[in-house]
Each structure stands twice: as structure tokens, then as C-alpha cells.
PDB file of N, CA and C in Angstrom:
ATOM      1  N   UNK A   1       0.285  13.208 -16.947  1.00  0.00           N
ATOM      2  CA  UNK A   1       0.295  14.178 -15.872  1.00  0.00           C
ATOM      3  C   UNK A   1      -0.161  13.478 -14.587  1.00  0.00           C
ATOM      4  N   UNK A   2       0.644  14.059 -13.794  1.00  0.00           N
ATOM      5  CA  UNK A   2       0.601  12.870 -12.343  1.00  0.00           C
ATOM      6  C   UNK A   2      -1.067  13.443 -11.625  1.00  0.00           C
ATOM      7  N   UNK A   3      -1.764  12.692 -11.016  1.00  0.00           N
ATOM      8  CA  UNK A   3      -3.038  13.123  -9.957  1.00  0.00           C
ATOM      9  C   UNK A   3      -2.769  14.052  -9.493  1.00  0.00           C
ATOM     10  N   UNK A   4      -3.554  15.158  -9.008  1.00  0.00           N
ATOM     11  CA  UNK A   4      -3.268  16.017  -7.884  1.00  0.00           C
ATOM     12  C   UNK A   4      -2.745  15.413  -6.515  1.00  0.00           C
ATOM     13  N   UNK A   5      -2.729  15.919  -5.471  1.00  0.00           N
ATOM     14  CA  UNK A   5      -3.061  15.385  -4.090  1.00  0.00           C
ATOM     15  C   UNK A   5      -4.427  15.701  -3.649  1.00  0.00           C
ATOM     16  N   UNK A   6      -4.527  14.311  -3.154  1.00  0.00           N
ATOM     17  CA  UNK A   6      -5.904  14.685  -2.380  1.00  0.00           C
ATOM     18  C   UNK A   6      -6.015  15.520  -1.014  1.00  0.00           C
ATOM     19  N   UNK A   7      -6.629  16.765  -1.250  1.00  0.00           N
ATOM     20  CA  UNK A   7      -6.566  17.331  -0.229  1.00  0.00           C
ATOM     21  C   UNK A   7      -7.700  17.054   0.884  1.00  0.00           C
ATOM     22  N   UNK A   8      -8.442  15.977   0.642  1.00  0.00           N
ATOM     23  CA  UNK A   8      -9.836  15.591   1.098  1.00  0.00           C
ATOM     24  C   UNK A   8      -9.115  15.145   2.998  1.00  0.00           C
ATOM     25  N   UNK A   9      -8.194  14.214   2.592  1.00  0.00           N
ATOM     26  CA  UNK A   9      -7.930  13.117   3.787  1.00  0.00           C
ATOM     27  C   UNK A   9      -7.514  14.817   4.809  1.00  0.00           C
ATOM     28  N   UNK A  10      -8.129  13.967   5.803  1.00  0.00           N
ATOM     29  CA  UNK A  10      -7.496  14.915   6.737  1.00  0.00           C
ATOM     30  C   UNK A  10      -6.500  14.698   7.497  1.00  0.00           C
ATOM     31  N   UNK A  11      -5.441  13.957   7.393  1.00  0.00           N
ATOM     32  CA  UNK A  11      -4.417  14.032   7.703  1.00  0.00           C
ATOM     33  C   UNK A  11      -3.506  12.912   6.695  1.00  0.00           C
ATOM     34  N   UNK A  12      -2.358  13.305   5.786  1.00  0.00           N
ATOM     35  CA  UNK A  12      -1.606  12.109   5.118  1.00  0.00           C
ATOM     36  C   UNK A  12      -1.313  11.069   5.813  1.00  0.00           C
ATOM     37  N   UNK A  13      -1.006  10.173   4.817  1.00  0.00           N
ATOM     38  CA  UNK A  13      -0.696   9.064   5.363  1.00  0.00           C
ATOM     39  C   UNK A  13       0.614   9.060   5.623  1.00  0.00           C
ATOM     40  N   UNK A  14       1.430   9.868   5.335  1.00  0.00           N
ATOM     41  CA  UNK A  14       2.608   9.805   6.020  1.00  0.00           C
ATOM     42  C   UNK A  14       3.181  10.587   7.412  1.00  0.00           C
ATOM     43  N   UNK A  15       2.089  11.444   7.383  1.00  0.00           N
ATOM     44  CA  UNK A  15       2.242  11.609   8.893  1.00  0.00           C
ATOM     45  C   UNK A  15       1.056  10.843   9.797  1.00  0.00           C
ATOM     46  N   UNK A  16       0.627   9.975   9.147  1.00  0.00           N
ATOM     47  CA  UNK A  16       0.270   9.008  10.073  1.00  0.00           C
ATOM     48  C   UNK A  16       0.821   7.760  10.657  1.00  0.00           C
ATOM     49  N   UNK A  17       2.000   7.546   9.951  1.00  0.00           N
ATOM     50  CA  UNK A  17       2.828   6.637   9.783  1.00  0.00           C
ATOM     51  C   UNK A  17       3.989   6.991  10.569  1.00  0.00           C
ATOM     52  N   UNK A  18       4.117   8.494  11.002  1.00  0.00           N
ATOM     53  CA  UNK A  18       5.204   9.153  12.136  1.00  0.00           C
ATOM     54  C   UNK A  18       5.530   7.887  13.131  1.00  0.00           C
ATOM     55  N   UNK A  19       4.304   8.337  13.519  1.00  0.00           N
ATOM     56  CA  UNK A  19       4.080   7.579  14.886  1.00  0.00           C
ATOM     57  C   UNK A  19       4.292   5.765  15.093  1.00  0.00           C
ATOM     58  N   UNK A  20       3.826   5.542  13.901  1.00  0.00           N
ATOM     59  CA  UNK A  20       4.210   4.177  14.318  1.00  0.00           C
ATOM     60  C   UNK A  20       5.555   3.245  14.901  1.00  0.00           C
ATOM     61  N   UNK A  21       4.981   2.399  15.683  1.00  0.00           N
ATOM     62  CA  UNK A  21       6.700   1.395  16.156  1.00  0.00           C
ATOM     63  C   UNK A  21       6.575  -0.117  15.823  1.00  0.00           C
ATOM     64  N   UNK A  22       5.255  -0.451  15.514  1.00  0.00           N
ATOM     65  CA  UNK A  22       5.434  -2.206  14.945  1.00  0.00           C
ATOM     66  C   UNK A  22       4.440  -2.165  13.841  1.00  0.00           C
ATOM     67  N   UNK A  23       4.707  -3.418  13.414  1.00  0.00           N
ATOM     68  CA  UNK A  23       4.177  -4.273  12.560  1.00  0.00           C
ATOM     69  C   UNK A  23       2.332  -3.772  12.480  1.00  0.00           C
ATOM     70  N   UNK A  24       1.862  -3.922  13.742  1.00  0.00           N
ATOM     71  CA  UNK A  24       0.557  -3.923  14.271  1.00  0.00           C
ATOM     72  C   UNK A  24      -0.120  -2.639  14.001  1.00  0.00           C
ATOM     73  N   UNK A  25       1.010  -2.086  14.625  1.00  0.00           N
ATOM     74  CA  UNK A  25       0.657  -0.312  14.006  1.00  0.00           C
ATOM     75  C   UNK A  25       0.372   0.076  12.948  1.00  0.00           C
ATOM     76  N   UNK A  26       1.624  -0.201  12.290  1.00  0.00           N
ATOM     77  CA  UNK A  26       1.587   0.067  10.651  1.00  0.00           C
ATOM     78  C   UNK A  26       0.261  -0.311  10.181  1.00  0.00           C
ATOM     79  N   UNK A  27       0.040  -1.699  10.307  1.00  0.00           N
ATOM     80  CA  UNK A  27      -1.413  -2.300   9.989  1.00  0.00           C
ATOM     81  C   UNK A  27      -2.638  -1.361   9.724  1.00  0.00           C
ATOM     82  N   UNK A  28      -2.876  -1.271  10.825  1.00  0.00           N
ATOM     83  CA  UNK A  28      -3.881  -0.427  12.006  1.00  0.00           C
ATOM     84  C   UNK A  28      -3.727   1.056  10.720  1.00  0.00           C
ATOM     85  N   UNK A  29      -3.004   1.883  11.150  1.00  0.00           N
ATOM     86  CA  UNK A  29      -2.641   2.431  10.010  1.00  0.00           C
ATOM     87  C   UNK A  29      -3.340   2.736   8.968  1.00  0.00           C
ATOM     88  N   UNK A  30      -2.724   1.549   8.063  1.00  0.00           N
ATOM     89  CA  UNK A  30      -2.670   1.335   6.626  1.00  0.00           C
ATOM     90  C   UNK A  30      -4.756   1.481   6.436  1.00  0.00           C
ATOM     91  N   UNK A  31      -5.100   0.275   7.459  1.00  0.00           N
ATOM     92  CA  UNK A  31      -6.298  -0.128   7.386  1.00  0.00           C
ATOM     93  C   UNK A  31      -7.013   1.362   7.134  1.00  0.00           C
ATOM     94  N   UNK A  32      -7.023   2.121   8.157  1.00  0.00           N
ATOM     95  CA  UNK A  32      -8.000   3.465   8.603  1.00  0.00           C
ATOM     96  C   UNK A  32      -7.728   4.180   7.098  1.00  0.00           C
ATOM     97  N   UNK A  33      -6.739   4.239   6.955  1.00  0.00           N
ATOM     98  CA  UNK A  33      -6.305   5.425   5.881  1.00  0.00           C
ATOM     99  C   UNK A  33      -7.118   4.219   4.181  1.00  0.00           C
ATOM    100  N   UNK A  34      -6.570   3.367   4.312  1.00  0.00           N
ATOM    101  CA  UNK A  34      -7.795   2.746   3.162  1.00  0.00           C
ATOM    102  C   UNK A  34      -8.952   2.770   3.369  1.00  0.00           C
ATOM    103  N   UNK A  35      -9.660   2.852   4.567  1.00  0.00           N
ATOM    104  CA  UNK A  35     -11.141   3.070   4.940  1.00  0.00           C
ATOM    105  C   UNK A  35     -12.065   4.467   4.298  1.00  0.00           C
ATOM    106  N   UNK A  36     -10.375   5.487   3.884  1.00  0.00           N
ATOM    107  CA  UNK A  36     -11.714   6.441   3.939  1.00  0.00           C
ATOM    108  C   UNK A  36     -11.863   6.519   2.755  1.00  0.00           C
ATOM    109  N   UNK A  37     -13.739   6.672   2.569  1.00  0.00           N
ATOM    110  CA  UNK A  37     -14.319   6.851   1.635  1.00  0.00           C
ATOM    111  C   UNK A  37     -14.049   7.343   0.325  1.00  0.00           C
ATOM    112  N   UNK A  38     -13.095   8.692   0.354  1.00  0.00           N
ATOM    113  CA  UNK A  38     -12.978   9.943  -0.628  1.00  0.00           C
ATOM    114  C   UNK A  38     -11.685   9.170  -1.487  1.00  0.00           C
ATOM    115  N   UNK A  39     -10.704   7.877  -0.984  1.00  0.00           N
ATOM    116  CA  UNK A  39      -9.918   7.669  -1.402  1.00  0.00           C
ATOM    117  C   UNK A  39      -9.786   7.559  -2.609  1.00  0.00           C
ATOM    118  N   UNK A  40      -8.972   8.012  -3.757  1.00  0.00           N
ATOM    119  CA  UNK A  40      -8.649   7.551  -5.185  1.00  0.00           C
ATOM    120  C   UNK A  40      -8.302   5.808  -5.073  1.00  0.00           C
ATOM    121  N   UNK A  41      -8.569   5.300  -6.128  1.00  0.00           N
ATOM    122  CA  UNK A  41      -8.607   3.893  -6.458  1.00  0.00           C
ATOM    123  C   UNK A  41      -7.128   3.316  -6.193  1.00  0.00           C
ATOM    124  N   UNK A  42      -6.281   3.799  -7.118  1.00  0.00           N
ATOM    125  CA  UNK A  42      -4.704   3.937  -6.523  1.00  0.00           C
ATOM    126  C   UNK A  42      -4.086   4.238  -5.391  1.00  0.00           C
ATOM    127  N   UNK A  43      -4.800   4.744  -4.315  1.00  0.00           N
ATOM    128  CA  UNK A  43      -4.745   4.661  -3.069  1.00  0.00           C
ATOM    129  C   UNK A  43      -5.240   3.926  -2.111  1.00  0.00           C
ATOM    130  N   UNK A  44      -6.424   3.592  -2.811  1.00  0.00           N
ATOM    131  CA  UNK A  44      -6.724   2.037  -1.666  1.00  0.00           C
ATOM    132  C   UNK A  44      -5.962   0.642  -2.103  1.00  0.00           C
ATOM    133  N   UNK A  45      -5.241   0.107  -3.445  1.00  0.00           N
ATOM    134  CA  UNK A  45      -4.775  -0.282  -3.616  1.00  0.00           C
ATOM    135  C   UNK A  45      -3.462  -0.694  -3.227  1.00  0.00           C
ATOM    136  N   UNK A  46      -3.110   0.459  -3.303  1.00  0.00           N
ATOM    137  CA  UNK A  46      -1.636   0.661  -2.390  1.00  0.00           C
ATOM    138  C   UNK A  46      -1.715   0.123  -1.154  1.00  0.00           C
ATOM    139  N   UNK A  47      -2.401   0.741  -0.353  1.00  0.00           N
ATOM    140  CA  UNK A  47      -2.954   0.503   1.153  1.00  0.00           C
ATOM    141  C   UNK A  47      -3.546  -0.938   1.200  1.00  0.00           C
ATOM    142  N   UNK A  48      -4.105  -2.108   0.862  1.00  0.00           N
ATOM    143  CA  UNK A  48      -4.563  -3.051   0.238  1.00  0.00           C
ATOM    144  C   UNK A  48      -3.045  -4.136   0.235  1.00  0.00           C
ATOM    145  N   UNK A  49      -2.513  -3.416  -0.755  1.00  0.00           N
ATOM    146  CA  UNK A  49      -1.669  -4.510  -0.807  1.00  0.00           C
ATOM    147  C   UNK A  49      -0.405  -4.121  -0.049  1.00  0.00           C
ATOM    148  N   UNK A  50      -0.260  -2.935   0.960  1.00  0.00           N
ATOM    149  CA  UNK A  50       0.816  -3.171   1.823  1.00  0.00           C
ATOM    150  C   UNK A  50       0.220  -3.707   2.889  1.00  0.00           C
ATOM    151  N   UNK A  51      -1.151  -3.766   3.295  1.00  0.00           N
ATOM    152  CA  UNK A  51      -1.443  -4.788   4.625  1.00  0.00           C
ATOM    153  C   UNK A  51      -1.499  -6.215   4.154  1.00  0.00           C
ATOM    154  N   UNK A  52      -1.567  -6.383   2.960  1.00  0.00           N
ATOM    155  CA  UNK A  52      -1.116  -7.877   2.784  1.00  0.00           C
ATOM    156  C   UNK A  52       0.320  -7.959   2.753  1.00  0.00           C
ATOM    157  N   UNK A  53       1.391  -7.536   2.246  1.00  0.00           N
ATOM    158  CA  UNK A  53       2.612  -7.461   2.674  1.00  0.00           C
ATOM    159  C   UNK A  53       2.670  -7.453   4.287  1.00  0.00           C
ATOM    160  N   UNK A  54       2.370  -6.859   4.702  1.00  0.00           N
ATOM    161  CA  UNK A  54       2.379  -7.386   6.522  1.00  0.00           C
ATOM    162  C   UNK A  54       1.930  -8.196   7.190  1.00  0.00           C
ATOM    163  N   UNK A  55       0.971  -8.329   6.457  1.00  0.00           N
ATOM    164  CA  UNK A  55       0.000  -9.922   6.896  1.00  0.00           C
ATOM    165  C   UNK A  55       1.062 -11.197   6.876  1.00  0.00           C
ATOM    166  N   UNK A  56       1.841 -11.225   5.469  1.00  0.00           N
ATOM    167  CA  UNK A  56       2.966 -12.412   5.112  1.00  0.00           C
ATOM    168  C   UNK A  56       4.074 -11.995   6.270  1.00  0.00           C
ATOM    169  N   UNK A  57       4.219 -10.874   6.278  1.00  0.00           N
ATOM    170  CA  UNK A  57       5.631 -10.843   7.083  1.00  0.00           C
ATOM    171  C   UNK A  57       5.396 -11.295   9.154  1.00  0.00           C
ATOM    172  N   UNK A  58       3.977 -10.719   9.243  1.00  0.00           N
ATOM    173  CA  UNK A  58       3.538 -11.759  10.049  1.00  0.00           C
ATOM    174  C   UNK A  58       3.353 -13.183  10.800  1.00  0.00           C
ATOM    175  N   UNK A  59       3.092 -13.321   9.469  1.00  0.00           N
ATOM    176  CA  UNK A  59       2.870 -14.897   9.676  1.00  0.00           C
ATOM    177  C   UNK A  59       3.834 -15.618   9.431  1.00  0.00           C
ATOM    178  N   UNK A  60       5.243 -14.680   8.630  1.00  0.00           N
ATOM    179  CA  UNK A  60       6.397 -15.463   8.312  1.00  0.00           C
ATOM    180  C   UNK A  60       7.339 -15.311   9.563  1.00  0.00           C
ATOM    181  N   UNK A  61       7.112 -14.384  10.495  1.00  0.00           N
ATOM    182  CA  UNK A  61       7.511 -14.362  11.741  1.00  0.00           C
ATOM    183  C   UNK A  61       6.985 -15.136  12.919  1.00  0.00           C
ATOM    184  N   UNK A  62       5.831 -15.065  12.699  1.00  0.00           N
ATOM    185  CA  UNK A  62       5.222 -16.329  13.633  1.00  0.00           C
ATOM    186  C   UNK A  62       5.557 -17.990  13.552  1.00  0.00           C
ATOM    187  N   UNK A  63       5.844 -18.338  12.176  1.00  0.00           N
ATOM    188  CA  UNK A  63       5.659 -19.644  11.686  1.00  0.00           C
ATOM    189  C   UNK A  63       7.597 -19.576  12.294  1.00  0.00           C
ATOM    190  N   UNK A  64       8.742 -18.857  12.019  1.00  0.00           N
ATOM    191  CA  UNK A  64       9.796 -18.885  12.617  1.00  0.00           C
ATOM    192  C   UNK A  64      10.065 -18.936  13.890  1.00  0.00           C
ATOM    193  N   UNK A  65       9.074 -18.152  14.829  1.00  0.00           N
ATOM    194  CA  UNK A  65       8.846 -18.120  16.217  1.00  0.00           C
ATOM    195  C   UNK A  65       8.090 -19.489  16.522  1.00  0.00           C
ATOM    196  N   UNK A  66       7.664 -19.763  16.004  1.00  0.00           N
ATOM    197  CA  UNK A  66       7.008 -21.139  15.926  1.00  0.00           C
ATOM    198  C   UNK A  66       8.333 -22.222  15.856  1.00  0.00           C
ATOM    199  N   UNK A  67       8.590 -22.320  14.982  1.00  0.00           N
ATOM    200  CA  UNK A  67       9.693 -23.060  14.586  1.00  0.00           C
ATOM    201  C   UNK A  67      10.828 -23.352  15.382  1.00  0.00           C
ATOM    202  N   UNK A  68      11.674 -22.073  16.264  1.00  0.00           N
ATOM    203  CA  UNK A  68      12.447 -22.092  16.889  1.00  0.00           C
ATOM    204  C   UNK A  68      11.809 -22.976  18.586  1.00  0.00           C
ATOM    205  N   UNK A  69      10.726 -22.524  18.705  1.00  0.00           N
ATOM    206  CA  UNK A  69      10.040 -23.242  19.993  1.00  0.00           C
ATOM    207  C   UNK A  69      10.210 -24.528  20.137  1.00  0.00           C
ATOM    208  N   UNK A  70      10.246 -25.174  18.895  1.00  0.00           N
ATOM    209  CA  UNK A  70      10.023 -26.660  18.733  1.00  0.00           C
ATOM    210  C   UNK A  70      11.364 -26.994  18.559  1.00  0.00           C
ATOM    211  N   UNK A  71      12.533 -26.573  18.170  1.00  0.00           N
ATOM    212  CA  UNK A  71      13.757 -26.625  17.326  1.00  0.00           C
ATOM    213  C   UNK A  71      14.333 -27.425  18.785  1.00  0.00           C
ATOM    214  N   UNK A  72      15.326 -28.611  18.607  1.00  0.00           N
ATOM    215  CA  UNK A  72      15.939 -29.321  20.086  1.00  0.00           C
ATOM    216  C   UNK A  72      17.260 -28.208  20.024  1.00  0.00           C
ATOM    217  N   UNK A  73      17.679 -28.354  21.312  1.00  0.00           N
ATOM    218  CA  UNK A  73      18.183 -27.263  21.727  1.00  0.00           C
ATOM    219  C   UNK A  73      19.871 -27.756  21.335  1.00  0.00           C
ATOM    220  N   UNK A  74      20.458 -26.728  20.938  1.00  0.00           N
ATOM    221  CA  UNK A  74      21.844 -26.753  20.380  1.00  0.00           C
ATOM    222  C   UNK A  74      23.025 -27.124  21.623  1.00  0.00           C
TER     223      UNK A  74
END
């Protein structure tokens, strides 16, 4: 039988996620909504490992933006 919902959070995380437009956001986000206290274990987890999923996609964008800077020009 699936968890209830937590009716604790005061606002879901998916309408917190409306609003977002980047990477940074999402983050930002993810972070607050794993912060709060009342969270079930399976929910900070989640939240946990999608800011590490952004963290890589980050840095896998930077290290390309990186890359192209240096790249001699075509």
C-alpha cells in the first residue's frame, strides 16, 4: 500500500517547480523542499539525488562551455 501524502509541506513540490526556468532554480528548489524537516525518508532521497543529477549536468555543461572556448576556430 502506497504512503499517504504528506500533508505537512506547505506547499508541493510540484507546484514549486511551476515556476522554475533553469538549472539553478530547479536546484534552489529541490534543496528547500529537502530541507524540510517533516520530510519522509523517500523524499529527501529523491530530492538528494535529483540535485546531484544537476550538479553532473552542470558541470557537464560547463566542462563543454569550457571546451568550446579553447576549441581553434573552424
Amino acid at each position: 500500500m502506497p504512503a499517504p501524502p504528506n500533508t505537512a509541506h506547505p506547499k508541493p513540490i510540484a507546484d514549486a517547480l511551476q515556476s522554475v526556468t533553469s538549472l539553478a532554480e530547479l536546484r534552489t528548489a529541490l534543496q528547500r523542499f529537502a530541507a524540510q524537516a517533516d520530510m519522509r525518508p523517500a523524499e529527501a532521497q529523491l530530492a538528494r539525488a535529483a540535485d546531484y543529477v544537476i550538479e553532473l549536468i552542470q558541470r557537464d555543461i560547463a566542462t563543454h562551455t569550457d571546451a568550446r572556448a579553447y576549441a581553434p576556430a573552424s
